[in-house]
Protein backbone atom coordinates (compact mmCIF):
# COMPACT_ATOMS: atom_id res chain seq x y z
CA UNK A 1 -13.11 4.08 16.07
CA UNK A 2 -15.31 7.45 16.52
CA UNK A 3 -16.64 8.27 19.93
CA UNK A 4 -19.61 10.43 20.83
CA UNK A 5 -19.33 13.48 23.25
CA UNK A 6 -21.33 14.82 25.85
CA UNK A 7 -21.73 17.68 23.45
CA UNK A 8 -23.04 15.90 20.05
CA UNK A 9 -19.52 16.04 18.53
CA UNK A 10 -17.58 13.22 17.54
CA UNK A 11 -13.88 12.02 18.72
CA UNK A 12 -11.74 9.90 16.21
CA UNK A 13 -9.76 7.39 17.98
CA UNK A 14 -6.56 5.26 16.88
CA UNK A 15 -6.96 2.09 15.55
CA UNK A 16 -4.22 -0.41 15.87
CA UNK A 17 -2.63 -1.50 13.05
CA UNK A 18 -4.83 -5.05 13.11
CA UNK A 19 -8.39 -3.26 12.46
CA UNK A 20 -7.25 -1.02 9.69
CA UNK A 21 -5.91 -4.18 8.30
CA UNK A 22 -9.15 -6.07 8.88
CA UNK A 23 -11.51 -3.28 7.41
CA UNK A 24 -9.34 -3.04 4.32
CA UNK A 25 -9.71 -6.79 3.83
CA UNK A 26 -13.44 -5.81 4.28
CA UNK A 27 -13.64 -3.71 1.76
CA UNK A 28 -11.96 -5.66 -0.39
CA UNK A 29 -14.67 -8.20 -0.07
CA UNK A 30 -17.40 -5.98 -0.05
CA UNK A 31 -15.88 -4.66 -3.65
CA UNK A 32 -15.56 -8.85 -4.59
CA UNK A 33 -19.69 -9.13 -3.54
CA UNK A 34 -20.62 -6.15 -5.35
CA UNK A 35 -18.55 -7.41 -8.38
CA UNK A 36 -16.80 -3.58 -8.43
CA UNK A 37 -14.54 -2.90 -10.47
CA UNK A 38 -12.83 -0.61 -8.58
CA UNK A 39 -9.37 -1.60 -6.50
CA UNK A 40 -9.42 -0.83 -2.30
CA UNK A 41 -7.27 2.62 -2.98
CA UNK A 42 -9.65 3.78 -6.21
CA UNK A 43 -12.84 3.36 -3.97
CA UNK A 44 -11.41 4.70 -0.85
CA UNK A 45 -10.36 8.03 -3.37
CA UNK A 46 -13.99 8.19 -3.94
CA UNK A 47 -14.95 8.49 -0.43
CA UNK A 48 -12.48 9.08 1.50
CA UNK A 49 -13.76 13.22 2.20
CA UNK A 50 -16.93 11.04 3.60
CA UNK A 51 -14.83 9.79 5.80
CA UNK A 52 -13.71 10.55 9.62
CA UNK A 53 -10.29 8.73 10.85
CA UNK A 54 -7.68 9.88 13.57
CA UNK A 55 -4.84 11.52 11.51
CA UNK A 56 -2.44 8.65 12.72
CA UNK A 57 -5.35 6.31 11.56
CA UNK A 58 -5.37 7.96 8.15
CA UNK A 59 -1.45 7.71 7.29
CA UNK A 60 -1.37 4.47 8.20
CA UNK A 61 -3.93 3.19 6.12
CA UNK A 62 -2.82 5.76 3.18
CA UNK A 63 0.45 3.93 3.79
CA UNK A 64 -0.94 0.20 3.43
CA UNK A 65 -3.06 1.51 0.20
CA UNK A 66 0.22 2.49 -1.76
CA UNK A 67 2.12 -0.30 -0.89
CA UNK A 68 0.06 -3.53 -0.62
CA UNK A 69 -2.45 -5.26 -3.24
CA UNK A 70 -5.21 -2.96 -2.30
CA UNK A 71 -4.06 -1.04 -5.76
CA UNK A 72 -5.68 -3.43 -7.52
């Protein structure tokens, strides 16, 4: 989701509504494997400033953390 420039800078790109889905199901079960006790939305808190998405990226997967079982 983050392309390179010519220049050295970086260019956050959309994702579709499928791949944010699929990489919070991955961090779900990265949290399961390292027995974590923290839910989706408390570890994504913790890193989210470490973190580069396209603002339309970002909403929507601010949107899926409040409303689905990622809470948890």
């Amino acid at each position: 989701w983050m392309l390179q420039e010519d220049d050295g800078g970086m260019f956050c790109l959309e994702m579709t509504p499928v791949y944010v889905k699929e990489m919070l199901c991955d961090w779900k079960g990265a949290g399961k494997a390292q027995k974590s006790e923290l839910s989706v939305k408390e570890w994504y808190e913790n890193h989210k400033t470490k973190m580069r998405f396209h603002p339309k990226t970002r909403d929507y997967l601010e949107k899926l953390l409040d409303e689905r079982c990622y809470r948890s």
